[in-house]
C-alpha atoms as a PDB file:
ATOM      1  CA  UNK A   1      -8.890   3.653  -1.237  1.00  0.00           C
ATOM      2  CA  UNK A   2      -7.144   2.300  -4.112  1.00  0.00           C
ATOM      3  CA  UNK A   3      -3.429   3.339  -4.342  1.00  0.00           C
ATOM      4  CA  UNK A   4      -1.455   1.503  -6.475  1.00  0.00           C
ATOM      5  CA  UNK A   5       2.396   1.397  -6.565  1.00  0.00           C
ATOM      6  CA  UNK A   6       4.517   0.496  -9.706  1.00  0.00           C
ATOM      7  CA  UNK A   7       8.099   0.724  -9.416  1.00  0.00           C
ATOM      8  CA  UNK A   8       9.742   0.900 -12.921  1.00  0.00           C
ATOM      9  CA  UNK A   9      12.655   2.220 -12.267  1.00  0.00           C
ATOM     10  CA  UNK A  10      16.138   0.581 -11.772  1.00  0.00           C
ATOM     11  CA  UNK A  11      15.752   1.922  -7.869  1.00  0.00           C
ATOM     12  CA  UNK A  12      14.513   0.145  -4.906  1.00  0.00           C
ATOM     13  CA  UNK A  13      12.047   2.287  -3.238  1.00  0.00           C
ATOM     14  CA  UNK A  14       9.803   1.574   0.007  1.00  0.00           C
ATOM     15  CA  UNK A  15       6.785   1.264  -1.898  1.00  0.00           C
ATOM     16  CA  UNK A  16       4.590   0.466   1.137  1.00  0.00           C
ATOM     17  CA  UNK A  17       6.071   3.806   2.698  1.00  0.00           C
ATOM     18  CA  UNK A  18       4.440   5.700  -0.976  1.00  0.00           C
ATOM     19  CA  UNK A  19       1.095   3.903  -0.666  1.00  0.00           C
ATOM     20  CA  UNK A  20       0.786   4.580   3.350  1.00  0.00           C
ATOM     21  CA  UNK A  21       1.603   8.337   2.901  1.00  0.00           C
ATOM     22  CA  UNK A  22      -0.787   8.780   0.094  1.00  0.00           C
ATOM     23  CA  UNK A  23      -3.867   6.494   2.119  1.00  0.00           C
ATOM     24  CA  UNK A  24      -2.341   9.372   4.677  1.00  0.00           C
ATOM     25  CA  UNK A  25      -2.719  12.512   2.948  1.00  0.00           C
ATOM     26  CA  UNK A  26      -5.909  11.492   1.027  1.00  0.00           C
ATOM     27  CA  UNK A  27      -7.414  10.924   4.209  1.00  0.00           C
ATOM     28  CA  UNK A  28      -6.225  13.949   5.467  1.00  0.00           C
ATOM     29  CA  UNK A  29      -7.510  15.753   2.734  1.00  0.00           C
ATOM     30  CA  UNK A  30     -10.751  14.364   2.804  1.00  0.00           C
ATOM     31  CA  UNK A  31     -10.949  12.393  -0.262  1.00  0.00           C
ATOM     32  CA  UNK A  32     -13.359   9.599  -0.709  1.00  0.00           C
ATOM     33  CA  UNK A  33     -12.029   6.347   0.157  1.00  0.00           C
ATOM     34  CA  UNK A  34     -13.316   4.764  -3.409  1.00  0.00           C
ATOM     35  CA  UNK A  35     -11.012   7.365  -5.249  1.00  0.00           C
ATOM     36  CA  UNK A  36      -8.259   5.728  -7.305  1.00  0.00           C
ATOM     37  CA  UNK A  37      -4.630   6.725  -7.409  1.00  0.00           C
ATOM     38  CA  UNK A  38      -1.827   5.631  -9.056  1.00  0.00           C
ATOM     39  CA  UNK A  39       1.791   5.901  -8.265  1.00  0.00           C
ATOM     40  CA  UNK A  40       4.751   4.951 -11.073  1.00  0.00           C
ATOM     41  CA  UNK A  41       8.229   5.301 -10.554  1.00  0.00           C
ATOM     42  CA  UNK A  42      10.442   5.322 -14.055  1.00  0.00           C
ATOM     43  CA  UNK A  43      13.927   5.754 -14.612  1.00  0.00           C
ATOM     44  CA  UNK A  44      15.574   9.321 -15.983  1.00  0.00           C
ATOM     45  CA  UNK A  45      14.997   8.444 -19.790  1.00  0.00           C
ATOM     46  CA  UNK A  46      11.215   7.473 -19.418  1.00  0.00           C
ATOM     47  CA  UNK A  47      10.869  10.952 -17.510  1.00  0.00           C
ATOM     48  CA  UNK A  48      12.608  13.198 -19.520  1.00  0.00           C
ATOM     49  CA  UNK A  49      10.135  11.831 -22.414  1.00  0.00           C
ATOM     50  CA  UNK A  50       7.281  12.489 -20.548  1.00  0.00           C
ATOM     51  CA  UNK A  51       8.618  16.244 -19.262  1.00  0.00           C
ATOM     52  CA  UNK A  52       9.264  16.959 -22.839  1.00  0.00           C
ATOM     53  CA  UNK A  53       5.788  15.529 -23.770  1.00  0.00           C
ATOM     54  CA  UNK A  54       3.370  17.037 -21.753  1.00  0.00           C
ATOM     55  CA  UNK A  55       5.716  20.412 -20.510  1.00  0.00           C
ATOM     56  CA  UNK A  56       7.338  20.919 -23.371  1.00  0.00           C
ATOM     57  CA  UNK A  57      10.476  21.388 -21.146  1.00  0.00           C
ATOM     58  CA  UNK A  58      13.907  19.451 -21.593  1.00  0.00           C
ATOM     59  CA  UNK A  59      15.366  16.603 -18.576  1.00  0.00           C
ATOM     60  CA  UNK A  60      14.106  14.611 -16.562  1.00  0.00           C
ATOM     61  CA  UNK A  61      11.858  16.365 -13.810  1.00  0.00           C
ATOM     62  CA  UNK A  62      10.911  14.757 -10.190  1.00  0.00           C
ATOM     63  CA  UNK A  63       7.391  14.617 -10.226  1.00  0.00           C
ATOM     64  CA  UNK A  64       4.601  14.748 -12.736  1.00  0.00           C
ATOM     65  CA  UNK A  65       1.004  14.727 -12.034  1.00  0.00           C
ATOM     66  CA  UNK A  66      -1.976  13.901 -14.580  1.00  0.00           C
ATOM     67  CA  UNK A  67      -5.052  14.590 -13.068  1.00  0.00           C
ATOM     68  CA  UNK A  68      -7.882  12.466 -14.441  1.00  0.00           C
ATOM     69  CA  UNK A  69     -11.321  13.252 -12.603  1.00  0.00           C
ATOM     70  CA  UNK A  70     -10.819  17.076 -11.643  1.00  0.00           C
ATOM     71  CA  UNK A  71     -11.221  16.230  -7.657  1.00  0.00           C
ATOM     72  CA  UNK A  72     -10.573  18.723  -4.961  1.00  0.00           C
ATOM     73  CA  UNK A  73     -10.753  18.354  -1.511  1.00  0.00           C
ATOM     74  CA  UNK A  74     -13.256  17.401   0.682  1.00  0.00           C
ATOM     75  CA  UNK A  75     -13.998  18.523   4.112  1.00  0.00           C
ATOM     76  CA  UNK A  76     -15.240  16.717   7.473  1.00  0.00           C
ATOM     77  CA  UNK A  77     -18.993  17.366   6.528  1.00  0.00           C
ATOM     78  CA  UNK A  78     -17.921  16.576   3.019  1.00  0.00           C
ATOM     79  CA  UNK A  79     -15.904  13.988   1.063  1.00  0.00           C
ATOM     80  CA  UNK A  80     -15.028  14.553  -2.325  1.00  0.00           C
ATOM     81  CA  UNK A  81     -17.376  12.398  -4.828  1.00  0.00           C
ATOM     82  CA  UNK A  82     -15.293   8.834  -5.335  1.00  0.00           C
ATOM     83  CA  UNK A  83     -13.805   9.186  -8.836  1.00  0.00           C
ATOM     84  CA  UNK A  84     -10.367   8.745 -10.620  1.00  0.00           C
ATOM     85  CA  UNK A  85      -7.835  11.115  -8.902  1.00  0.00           C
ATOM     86  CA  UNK A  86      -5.455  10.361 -11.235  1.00  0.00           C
ATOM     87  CA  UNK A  87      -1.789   9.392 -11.713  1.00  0.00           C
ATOM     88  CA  UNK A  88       1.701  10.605 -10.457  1.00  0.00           C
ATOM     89  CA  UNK A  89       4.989   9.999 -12.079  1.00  0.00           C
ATOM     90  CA  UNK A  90       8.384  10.031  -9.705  1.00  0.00           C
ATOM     91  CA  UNK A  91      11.915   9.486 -10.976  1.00  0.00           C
ATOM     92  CA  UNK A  92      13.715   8.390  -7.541  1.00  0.00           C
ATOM     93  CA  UNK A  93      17.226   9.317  -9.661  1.00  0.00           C
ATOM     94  CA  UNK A  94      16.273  12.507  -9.668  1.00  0.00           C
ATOM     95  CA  UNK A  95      14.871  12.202  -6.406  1.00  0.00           C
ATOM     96  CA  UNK A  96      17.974  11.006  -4.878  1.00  0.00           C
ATOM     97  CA  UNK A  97      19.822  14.184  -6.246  1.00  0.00           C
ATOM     98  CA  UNK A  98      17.575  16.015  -5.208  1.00  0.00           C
ATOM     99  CA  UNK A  99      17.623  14.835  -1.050  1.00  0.00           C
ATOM    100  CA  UNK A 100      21.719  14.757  -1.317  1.00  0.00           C
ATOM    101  CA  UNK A 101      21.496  18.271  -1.922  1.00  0.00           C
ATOM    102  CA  UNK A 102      18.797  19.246   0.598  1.00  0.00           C
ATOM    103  CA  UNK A 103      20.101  16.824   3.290  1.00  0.00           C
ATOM    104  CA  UNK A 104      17.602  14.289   3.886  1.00  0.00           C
ATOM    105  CA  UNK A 105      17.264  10.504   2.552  1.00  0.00           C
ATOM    106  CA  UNK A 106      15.506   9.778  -0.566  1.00  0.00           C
ATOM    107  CA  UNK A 107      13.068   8.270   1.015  1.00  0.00           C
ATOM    108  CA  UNK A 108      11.832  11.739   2.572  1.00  0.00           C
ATOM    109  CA  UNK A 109      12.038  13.438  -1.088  1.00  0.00           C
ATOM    110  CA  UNK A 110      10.010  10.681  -2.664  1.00  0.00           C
ATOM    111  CA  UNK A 111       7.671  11.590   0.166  1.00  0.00           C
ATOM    112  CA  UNK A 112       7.548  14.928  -0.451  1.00  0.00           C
ATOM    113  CA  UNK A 113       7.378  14.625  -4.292  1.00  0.00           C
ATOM    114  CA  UNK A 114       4.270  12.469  -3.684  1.00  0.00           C
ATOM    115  CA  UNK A 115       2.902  14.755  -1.508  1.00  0.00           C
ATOM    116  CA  UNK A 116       3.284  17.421  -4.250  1.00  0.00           C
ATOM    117  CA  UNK A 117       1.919  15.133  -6.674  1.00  0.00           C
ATOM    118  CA  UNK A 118      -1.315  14.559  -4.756  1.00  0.00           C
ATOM    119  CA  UNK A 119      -1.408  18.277  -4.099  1.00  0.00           C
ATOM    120  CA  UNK A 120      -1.393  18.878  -7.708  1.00  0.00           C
ATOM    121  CA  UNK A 121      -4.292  16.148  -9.087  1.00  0.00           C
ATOM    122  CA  UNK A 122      -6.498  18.265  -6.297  1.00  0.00           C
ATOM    123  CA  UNK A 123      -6.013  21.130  -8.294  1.00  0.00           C
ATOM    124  CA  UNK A 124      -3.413  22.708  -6.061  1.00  0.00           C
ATOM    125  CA  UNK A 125      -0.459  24.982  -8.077  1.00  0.00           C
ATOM    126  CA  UNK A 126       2.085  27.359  -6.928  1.00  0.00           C
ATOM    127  CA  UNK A 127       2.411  29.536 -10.099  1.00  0.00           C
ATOM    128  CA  UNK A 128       1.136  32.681  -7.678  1.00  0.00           C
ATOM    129  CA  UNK A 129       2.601  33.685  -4.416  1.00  0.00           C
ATOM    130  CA  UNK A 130      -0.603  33.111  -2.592  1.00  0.00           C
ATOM    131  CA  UNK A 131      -1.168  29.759  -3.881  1.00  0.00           C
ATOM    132  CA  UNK A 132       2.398  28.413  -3.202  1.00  0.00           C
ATOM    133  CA  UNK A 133       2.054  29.573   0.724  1.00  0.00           C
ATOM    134  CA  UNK A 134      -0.796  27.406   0.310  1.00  0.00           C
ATOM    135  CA  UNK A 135       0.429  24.856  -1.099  1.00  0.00           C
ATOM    136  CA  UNK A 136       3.443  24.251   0.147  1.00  0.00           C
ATOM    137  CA  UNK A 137       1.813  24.702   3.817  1.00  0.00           C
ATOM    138  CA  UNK A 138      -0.893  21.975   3.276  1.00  0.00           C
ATOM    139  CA  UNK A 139       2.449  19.690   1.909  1.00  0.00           C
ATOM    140  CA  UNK A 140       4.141  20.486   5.407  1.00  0.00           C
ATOM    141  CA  UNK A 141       0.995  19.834   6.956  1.00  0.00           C
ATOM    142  CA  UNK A 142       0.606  16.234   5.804  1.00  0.00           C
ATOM    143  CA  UNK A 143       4.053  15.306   6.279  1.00  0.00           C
ATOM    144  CA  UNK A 144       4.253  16.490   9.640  1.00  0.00           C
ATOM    145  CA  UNK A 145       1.231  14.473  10.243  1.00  0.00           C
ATOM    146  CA  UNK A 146       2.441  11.461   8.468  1.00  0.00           C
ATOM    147  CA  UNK A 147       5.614  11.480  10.470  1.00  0.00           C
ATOM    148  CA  UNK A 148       3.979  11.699  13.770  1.00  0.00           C
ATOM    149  CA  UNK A 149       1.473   8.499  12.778  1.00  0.00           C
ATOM    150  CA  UNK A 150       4.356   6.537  10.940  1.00  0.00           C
ATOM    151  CA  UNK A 151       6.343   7.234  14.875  1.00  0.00           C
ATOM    152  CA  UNK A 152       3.388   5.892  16.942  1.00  0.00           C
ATOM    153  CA  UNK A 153       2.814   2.434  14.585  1.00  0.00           C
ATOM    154  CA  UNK A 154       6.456   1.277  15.590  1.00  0.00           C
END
């Protein structure tokens, strides 16, 4: 699996933590292991340009995913072809807002928001009731999992 990691930002961020929860939930999800997926991390400016950009929408947002090859999830009997999953944006600023107000360290949001991201470049949304449940189940679903693994490899 190619993941690759680049922090722009002013932030420090545990970018081994990134790639080994997205090698995580790809797996998880049954992607193949030739799919390609890149990770940047940019500061509040660099975001806001691209939220404006591509959603039209005003500030600087968390996450942003640009799905390149269409992929969706495989299944045990099934990967998914190997192809260009494509790329998700973070802004750990925004981020680290974001974890003071729901309790938890940045690290944990940055995992979640690339959780989401991932989520999304598989074609996952949560415009409709039905498909946030889903969503947003699968996302507790992986880091759950994740959590347990990253407990047993210390």
């Amino acid at each position: 699996m190619s993941i690759e990691v680049n922090n722009e930002s002013v932030i420090a961020v545990d970018e081994t933590a990134l790639q080994r929860l997205a090698t995580f939930a790809l797996d998880f999800l049954y992607v193949h292991p030739d799919a390609e997926l890149a990770i940047l991390l940019v500061d509040e400016g660099a975001m806001e340009q691209l939220h404006l950009q591509w959603m039209d929408e005003p500030g600087p947002t968390d996450v942003l995913s640009f799905p390149m090859d269409e992929l969706r999830p495989g299944s045990e009997e099934s990967l998914t072809p190997a192809g260009l999953l494509g790329d998700i944006v973070l802004c750990p600023q925004v981020a680290i807002a974001q974890a003071e107000t729901a309790g938890h360290s940045p690290l944990e949001e940055l995992l979640m928001l690339t959780t989401h991201g991932i989520l999304h470049l598989l074609g996952f949304d949560h415009a409709e009731p039905d498909d946030e449940k889903e969503m947003f189940g699968i996302q507790r679903e992986i880091l759950a999992g994740f959590s347990v693994a990253e407990r047993r490899t210390r």
